[in-house]
Each structure stands twice: as C-alpha cells, then as structure tokens.
N, C-alpha and C. Protein backbone atom coordinates (compact mmCIF):
# COMPACT_ATOMS: atom_id res chain seq x y z
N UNK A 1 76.98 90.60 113.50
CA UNK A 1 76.57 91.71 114.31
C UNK A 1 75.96 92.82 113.45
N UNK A 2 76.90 93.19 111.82
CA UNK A 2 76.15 94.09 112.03
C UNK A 2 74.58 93.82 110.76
N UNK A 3 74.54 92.82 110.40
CA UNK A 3 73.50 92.18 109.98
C UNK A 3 72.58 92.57 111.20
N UNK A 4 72.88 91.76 111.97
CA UNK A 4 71.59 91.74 112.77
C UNK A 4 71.21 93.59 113.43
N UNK A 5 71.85 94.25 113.12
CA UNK A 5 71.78 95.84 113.57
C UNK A 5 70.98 96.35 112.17
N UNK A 6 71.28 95.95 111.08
CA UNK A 6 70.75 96.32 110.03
C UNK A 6 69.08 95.53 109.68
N UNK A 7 69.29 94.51 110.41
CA UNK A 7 67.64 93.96 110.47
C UNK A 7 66.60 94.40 111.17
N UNK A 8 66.81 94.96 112.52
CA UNK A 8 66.38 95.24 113.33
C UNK A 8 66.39 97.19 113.39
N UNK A 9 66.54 97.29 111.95
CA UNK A 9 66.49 98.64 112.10
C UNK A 9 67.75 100.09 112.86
N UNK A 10 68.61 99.24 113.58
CA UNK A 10 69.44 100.15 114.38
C UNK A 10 70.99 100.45 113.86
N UNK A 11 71.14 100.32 112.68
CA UNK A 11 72.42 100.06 112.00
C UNK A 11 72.35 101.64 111.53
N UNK A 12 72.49 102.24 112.47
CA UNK A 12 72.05 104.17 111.93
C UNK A 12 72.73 105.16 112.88
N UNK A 13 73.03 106.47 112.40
CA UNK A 13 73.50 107.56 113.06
C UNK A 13 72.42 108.42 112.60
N UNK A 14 71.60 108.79 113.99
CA UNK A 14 70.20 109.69 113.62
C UNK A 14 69.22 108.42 112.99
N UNK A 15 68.92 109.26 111.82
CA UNK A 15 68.26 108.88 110.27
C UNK A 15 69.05 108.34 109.65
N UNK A 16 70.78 108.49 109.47
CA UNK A 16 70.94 108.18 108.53
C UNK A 16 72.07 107.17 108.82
N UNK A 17 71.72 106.12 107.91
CA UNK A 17 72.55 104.36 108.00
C UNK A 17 73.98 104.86 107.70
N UNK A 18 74.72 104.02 108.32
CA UNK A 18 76.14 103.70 108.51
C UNK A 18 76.64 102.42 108.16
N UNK A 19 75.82 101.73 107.79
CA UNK A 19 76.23 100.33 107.06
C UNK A 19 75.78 100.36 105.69
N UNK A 20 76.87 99.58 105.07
CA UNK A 20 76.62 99.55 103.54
C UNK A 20 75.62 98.74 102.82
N UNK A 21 74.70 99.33 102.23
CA UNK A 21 73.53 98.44 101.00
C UNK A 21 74.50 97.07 100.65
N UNK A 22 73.79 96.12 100.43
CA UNK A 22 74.15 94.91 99.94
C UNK A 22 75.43 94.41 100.12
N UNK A 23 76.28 94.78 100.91
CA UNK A 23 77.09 94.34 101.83
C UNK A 23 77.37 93.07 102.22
N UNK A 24 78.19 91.92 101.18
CA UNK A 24 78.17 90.55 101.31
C UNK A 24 78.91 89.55 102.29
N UNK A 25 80.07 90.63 103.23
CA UNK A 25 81.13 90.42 103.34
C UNK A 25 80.66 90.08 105.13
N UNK A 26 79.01 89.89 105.34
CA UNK A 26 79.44 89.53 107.15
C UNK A 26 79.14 88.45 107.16
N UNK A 27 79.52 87.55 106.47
CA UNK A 27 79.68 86.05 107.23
C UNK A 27 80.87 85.60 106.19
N UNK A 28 82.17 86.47 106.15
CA UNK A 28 82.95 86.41 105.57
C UNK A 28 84.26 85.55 105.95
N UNK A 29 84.20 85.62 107.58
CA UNK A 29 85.24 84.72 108.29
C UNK A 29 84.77 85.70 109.54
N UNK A 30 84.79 84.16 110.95
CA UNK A 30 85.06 84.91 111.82
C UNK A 30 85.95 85.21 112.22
N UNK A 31 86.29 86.60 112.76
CA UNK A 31 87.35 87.03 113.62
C UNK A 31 87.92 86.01 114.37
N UNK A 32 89.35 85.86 114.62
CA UNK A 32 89.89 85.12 115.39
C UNK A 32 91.61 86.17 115.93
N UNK A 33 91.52 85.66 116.98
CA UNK A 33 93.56 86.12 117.60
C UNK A 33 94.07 84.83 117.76
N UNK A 34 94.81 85.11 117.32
CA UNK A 34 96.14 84.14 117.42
C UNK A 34 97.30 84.66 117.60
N UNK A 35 97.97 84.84 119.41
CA UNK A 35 98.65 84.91 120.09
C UNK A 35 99.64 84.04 120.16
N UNK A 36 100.74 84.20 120.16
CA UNK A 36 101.87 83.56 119.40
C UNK A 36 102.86 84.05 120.78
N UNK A 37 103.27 83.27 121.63
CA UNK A 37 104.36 83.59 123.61
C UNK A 37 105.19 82.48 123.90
N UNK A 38 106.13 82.62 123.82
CA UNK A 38 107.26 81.53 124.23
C UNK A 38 106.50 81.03 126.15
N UNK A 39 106.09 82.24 126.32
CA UNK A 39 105.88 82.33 128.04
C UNK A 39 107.16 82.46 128.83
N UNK A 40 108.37 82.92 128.10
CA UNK A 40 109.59 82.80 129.02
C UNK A 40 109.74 83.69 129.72
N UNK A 41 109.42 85.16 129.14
CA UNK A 41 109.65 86.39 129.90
C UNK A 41 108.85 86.45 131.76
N UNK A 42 110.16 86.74 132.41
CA UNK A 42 109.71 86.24 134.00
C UNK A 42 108.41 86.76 134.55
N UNK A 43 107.86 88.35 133.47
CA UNK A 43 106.63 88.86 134.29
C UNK A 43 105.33 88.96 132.90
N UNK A 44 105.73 87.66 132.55
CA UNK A 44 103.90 87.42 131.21
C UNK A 44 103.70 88.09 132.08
N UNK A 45 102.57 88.30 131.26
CA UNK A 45 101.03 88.21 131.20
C UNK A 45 100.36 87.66 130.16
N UNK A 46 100.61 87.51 129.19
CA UNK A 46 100.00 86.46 127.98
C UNK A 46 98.91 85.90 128.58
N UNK A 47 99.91 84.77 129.36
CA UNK A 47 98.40 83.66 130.02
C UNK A 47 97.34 84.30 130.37
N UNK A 48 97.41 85.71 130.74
CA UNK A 48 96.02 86.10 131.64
C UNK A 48 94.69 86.41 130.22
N UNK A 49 95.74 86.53 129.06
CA UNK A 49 94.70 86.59 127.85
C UNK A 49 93.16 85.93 127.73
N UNK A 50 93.87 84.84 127.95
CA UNK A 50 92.49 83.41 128.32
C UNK A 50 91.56 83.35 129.47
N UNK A 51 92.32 83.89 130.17
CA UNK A 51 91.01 84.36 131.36
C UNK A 51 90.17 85.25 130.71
N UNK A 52 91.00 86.67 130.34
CA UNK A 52 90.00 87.59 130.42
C UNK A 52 88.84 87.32 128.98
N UNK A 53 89.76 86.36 128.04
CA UNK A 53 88.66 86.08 127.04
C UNK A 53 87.57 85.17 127.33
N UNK A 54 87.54 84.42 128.00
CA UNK A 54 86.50 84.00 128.88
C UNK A 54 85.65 84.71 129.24
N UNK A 55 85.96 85.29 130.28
CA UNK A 55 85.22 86.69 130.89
C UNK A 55 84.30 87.52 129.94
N UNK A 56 84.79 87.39 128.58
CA UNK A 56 83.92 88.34 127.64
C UNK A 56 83.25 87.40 126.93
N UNK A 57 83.65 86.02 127.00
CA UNK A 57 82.63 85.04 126.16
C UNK A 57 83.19 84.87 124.54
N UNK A 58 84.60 85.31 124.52
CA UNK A 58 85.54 85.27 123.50
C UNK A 58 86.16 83.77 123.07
N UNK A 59 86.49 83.20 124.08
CA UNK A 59 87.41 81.84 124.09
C UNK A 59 87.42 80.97 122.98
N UNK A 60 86.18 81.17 122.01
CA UNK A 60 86.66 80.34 120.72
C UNK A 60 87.14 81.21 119.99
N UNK A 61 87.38 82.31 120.23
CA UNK A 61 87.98 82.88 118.94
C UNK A 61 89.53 83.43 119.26
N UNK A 62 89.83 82.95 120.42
CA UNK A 62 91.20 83.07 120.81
C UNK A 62 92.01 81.77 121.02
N UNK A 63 93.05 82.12 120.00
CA UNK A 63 94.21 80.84 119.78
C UNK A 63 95.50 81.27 120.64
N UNK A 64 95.96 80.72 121.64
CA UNK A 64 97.00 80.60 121.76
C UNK A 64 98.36 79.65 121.47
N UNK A 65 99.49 80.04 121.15
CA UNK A 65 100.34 79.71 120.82
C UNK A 65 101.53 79.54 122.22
N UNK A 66 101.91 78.46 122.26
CA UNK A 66 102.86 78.45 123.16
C UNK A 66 104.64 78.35 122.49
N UNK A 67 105.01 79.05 121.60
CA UNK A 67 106.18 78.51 120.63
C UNK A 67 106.57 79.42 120.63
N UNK A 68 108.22 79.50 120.20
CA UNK A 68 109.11 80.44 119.87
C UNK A 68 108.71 80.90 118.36
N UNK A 69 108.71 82.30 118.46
CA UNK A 69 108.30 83.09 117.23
C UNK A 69 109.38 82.74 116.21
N UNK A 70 111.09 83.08 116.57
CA UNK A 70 112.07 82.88 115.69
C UNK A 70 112.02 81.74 115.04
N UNK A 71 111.44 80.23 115.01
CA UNK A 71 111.26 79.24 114.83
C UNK A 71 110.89 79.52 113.25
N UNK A 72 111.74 79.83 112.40
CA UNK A 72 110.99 80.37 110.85
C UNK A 72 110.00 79.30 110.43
N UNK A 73 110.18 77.96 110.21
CA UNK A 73 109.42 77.34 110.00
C UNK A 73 107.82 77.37 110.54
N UNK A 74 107.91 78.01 111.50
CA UNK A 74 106.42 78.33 112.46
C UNK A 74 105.50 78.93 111.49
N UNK A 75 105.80 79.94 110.44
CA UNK A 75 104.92 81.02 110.17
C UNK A 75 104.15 79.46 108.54
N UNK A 76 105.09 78.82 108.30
CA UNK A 76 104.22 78.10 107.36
C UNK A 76 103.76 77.12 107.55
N UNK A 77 103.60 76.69 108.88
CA UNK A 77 103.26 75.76 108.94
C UNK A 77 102.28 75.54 110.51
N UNK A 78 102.15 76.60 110.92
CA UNK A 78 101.05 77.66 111.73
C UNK A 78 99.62 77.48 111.47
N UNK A 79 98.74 76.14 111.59
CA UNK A 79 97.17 75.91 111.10
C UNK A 79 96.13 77.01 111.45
N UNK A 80 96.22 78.13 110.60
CA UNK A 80 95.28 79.02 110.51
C UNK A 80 94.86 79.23 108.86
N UNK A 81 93.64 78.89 109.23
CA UNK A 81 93.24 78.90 107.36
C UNK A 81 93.27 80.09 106.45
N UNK A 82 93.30 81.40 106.83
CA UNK A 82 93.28 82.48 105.85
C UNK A 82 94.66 83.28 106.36
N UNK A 83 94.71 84.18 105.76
CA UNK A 83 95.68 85.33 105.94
C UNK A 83 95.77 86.04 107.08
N UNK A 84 96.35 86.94 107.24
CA UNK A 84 95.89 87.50 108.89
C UNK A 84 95.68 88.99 107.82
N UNK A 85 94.79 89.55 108.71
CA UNK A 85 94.75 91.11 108.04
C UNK A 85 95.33 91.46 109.15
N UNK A 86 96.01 91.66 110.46
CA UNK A 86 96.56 92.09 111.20
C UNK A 86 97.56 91.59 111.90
N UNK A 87 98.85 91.98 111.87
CA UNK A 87 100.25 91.24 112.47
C UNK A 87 100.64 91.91 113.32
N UNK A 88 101.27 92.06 115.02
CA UNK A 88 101.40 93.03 115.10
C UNK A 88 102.78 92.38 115.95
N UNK A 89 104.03 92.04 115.61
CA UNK A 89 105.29 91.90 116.02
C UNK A 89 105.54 93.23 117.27
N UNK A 90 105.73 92.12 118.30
CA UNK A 90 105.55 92.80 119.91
C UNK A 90 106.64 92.21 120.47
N UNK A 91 107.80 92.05 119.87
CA UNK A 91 108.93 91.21 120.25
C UNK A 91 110.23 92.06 120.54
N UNK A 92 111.07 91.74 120.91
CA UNK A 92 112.72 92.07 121.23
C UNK A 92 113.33 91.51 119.46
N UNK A 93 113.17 91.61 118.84
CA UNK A 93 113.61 91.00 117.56
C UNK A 93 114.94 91.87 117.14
N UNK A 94 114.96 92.81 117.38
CA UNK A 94 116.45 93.85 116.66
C UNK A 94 116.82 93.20 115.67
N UNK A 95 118.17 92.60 115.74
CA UNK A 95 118.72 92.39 114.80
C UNK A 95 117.90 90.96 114.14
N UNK A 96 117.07 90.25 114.50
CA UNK A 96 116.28 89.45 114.27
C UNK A 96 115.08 89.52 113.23
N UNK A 97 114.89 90.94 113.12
CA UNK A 97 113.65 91.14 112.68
C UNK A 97 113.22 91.16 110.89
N UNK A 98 114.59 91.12 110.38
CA UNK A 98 114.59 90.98 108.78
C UNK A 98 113.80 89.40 108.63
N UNK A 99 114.66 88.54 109.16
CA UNK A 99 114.28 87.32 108.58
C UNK A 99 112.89 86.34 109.65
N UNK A 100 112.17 87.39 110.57
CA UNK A 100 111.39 87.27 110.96
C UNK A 100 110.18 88.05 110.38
N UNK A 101 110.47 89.21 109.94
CA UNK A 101 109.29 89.75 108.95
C UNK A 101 109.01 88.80 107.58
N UNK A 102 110.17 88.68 106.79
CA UNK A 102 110.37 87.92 105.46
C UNK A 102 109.50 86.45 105.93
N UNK A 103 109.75 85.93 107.31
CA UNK A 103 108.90 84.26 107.12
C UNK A 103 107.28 84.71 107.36
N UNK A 104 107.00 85.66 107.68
CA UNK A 104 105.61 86.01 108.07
C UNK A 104 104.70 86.68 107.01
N UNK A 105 105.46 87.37 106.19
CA UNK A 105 104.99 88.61 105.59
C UNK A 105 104.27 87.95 104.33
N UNK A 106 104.59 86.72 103.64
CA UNK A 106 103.56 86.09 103.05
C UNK A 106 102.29 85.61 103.52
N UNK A 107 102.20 85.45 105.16
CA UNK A 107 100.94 85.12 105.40
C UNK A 107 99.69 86.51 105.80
N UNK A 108 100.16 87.56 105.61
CA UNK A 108 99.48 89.04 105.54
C UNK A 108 98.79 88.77 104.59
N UNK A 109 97.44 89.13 104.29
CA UNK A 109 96.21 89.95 103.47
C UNK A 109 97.41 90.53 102.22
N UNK A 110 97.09 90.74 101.53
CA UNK A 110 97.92 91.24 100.14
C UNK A 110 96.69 92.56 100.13
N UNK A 111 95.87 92.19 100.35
CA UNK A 111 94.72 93.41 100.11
C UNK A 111 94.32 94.28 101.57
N UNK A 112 95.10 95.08 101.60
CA UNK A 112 95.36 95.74 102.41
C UNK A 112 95.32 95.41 103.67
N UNK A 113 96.12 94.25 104.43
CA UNK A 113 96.70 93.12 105.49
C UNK A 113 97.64 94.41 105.85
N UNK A 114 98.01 94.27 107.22
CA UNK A 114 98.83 95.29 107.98
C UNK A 114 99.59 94.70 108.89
N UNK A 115 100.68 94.73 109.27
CA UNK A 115 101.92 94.32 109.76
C UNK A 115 102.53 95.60 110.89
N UNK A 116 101.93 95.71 112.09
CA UNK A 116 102.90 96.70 112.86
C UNK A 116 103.72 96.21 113.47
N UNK A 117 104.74 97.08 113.65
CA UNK A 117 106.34 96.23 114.35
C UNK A 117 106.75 97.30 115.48
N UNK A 118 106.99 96.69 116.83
CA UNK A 118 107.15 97.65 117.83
C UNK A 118 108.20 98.18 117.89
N UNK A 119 108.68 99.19 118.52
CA UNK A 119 110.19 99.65 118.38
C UNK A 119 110.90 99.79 117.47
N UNK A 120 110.32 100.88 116.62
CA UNK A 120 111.37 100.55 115.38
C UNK A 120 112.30 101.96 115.10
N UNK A 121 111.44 102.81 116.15
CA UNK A 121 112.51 104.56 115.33
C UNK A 121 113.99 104.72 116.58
N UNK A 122 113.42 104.40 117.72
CA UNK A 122 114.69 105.19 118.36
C UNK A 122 115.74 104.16 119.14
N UNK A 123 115.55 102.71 118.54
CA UNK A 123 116.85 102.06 119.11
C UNK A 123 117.51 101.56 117.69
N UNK A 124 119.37 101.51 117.69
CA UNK A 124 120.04 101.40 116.83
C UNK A 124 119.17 100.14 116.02
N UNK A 125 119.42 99.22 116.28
CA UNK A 125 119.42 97.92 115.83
C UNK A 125 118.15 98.08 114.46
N UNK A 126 116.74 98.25 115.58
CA UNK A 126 115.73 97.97 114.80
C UNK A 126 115.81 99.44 113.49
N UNK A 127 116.08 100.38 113.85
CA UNK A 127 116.23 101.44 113.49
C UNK A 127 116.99 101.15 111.66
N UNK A 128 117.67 100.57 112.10
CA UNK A 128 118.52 99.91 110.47
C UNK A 128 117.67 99.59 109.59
N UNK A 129 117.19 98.44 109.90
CA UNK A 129 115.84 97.61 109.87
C UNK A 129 115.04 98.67 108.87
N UNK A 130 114.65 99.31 109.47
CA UNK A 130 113.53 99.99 109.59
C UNK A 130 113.72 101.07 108.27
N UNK A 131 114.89 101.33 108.34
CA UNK A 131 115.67 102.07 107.36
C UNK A 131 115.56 101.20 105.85
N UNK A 132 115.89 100.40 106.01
CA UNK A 132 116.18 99.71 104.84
C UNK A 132 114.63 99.44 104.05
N UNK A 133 113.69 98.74 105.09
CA UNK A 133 111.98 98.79 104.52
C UNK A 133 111.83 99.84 103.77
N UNK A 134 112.31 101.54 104.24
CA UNK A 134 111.48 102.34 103.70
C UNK A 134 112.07 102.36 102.37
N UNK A 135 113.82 101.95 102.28
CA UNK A 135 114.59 102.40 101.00
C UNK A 135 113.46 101.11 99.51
N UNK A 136 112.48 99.85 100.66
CA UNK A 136 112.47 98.98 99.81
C UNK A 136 110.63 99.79 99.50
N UNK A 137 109.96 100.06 100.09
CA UNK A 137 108.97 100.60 100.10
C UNK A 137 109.10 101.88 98.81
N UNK A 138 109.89 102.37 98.51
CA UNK A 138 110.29 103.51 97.32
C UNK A 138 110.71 102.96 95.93
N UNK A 139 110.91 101.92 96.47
CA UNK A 139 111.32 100.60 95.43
C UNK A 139 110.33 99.79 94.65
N UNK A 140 109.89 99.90 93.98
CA UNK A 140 108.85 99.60 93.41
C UNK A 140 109.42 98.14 92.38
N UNK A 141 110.63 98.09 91.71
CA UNK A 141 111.36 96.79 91.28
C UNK A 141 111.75 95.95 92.40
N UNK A 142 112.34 96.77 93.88
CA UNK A 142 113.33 95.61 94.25
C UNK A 142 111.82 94.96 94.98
N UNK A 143 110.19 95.66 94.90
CA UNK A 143 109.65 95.10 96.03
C UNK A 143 109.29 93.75 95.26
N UNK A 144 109.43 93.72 94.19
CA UNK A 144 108.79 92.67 93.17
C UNK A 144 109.74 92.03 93.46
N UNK A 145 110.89 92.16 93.13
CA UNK A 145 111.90 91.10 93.17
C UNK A 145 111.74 90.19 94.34
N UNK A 146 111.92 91.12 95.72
CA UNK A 146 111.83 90.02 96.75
C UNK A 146 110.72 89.63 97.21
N UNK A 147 109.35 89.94 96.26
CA UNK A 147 108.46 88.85 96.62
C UNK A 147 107.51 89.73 97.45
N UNK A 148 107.75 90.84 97.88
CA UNK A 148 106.97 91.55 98.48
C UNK A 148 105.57 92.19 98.15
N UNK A 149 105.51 92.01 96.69
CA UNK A 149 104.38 93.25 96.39
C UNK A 149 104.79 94.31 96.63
N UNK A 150 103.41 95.09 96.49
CA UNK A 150 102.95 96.73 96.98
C UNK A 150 103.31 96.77 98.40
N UNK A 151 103.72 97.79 98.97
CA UNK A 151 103.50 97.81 99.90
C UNK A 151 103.65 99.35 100.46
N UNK A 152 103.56 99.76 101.25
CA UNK A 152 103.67 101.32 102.14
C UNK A 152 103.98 101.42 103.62
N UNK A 153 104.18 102.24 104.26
CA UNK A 153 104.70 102.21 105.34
C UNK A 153 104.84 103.92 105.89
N UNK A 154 103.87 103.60 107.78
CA UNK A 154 104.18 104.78 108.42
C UNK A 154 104.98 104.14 109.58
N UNK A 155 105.17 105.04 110.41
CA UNK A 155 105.80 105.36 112.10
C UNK A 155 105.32 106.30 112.28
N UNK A 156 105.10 105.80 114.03
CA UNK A 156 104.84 106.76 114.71
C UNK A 156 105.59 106.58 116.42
N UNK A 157 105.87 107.95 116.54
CA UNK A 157 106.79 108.21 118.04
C UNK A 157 105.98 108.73 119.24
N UNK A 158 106.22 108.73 120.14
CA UNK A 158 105.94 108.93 121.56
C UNK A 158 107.42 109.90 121.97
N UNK A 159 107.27 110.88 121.66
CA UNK A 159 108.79 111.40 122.08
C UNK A 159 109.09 111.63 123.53
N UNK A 160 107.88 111.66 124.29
CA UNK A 160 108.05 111.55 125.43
C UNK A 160 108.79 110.55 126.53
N UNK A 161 108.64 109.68 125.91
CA UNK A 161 109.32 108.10 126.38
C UNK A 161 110.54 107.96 125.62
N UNK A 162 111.18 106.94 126.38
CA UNK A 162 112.45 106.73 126.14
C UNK A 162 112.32 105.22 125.56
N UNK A 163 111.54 104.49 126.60
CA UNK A 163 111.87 103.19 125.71
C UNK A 163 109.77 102.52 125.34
N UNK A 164 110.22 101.64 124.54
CA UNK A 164 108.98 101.17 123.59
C UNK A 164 107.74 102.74 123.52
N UNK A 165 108.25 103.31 122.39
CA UNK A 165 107.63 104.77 122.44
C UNK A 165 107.55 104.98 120.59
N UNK A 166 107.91 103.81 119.97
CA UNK A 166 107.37 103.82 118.72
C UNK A 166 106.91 102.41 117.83
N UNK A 167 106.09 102.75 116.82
CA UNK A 167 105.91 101.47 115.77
C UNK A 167 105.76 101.69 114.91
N UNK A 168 105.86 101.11 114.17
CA UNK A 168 105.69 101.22 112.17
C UNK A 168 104.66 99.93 111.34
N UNK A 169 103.85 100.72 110.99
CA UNK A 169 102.80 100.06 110.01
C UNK A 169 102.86 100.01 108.46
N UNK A 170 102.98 98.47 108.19
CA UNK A 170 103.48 98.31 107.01
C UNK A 170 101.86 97.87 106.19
N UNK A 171 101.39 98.06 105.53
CA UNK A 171 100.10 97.54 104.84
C UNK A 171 100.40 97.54 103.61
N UNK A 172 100.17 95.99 103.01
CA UNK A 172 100.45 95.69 101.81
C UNK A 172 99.16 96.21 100.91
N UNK A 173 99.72 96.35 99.55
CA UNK A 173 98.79 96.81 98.90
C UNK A 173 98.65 95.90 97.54
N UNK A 174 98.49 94.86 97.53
CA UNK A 174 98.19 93.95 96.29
C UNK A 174 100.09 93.35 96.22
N UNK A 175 99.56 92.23 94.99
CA UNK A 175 100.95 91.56 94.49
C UNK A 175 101.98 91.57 93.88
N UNK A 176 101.30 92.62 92.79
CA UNK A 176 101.72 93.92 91.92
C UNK A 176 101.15 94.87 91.52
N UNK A 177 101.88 95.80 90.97
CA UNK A 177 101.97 97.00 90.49
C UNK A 177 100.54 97.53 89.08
N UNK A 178 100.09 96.07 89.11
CA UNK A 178 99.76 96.57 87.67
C UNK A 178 98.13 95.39 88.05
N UNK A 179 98.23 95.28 89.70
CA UNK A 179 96.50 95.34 90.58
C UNK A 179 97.05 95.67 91.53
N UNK A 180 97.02 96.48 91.95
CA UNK A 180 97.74 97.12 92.81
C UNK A 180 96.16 97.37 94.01
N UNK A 181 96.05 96.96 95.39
CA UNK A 181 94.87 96.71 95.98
C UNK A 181 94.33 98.60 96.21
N UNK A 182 92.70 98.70 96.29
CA UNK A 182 92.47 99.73 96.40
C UNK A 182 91.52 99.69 97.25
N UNK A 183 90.81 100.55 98.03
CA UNK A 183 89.63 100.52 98.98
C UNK A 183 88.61 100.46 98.40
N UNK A 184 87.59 100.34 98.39
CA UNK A 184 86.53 100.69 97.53
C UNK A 184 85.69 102.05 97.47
N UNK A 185 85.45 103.17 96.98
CA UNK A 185 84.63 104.18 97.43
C UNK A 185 83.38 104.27 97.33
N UNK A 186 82.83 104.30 99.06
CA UNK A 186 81.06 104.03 99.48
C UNK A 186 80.46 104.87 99.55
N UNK A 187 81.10 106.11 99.48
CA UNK A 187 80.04 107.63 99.68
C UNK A 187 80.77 108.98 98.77
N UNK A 188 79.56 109.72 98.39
CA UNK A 188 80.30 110.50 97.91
C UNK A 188 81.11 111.45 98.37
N UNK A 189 80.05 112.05 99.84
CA UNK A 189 80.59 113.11 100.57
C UNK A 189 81.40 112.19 102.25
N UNK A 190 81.89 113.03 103.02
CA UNK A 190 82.26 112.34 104.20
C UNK A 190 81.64 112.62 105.38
C-alpha cells in the first residue's frame, strides 16, 4: 500500500512526504490475525469475525483458531511462521495468567513485539500478576535469568468503570541488555 502511494505520487501531507526514502521493509510480511476462541462463552461473537472479514475482502489474512488458549503446548506448536508483533490476551486468565504469558511470550517480536493483557489493575487476582511483572521489569538480572529479555511495561485505567476498565502493555525490547532493541530515528524535527 504504501509503495504504491509513494509511486503514484500521493504518499504526502501538503508538499511534504510522510513515508520514508528507501524504505525496504513493504513487502516485509503480510499482515495477518490470528484469533485464538474456545467458542464456549454462551454470547461469542468471535465467529462473526469471519463474516465481517469477508465483507472487507480480508479473509486471507484472518486465521482462526478454534482451541483452548490454556493448552500450553498451543503457543509452540501454533503454525504461524514469524513472531507476532502484537498479542493481545483478552481472556479470564487471573490466576492463570503467569504460565500463560511465560508459554507465549517467546513467540513476541523481541524488537519491539507488544503483549497487552486485559484486566490487570483493579481485580485481586490479575492485579498480583501484574505486580510481580513490574518488580521483574526493574529487574534487569532476574529478566535475563528467566529468559525474558528487555522488556518495559505501562497500564492504563478507565476509572469510570468497574469491570474490564484496564490493560497493561508489555513491549519487549531486544534479548539483552547489551542490544538492547531501539527505534530508529527518521527526522530531525517532529
């Protein structure tokens, strides 16, 4: 897409381009989702995913999964050829969610791959959880130890709501400490 915006001249704000000079990275992989639904919960909607990706002319680039997420073995053995740069755990996991992050969290982007997890500030369970990431996120030995890399971590709340009114974004940042992943800088001014 944006090749072809940049061929055709329209890859611009005003006069001035918004896409990067020599820019190698668009036929880098296509985008794909891979939706991952037991289908048990009595009021899905999952299934309606596939309709509406239809509807937009999406349908090859949407995978569905019909399997239980907790299934640890799932995350390695899950036929998707690259990493995911985006995870976004949308589950009831509470007390579940340690050893459901740990089977997944190797298949994240190391270079800045992102992992959001729903519900994590204002119910007990996940809240622990959640606690403990950040003590490991400050941790710069124990993240090595357990295999984690770099990594960082926000939340954010909805204080208005009572229930599913927060999430936390974990984005890894390289394998270690010593390449530690960085963005690249494309402009001087912003």
């Amino acid at each position: 897409m944006y090749r072809d915006l940049r061929t055709s001249g329209r890859a611009k704000c005003g006069d001035v381009p918004w896409s990067v000079d020599g820019y190698d990275g668009f036929d880098a992989y296509d985008g794909q989702l891979h939706i991952m639904d037991n289908m048990a919960h009595h009021a899905t909607t999952a299934h309606l995913v596939q309709d509406i990706a239809a509807k937009l002319g999406n349908s090859e680039r949407l995978h569905v999964h019909v399997a239980d997420a907790f299934n640890f073995d799932l995350a390695s053995t899950l036929a998707v050829p690259k990493k995911f740069d985006l995870l976004w755990i949308d589950l009831g996991a509470a007390n579940r969610i340690a050893g459901f992050f740990d089977a997944w969290w190797s298949r994240v982007n190391e270079n800045g791959g992102m992992v959001l997890v729903h519900s994590t500030l204002t119910n007990e369970l996940s809240r622990s959880w959640l606690q403990s990431m950040r003590e490991l996120a400050r941790d710069r030995e124990q993240q090595q130890n357990r295999g984690y890399g770099c990594f960082t971590e926000i939340s954010f709340l909805e204080p208005m709501k009572m229930f599913q009114n927060s999430f936390t974004v974990f984005q890894r940042r390289g394998l270690a400490y010593d390449e530690e992943y960085q963005e690249p800088v494309l402009t001087k001014y912003p």
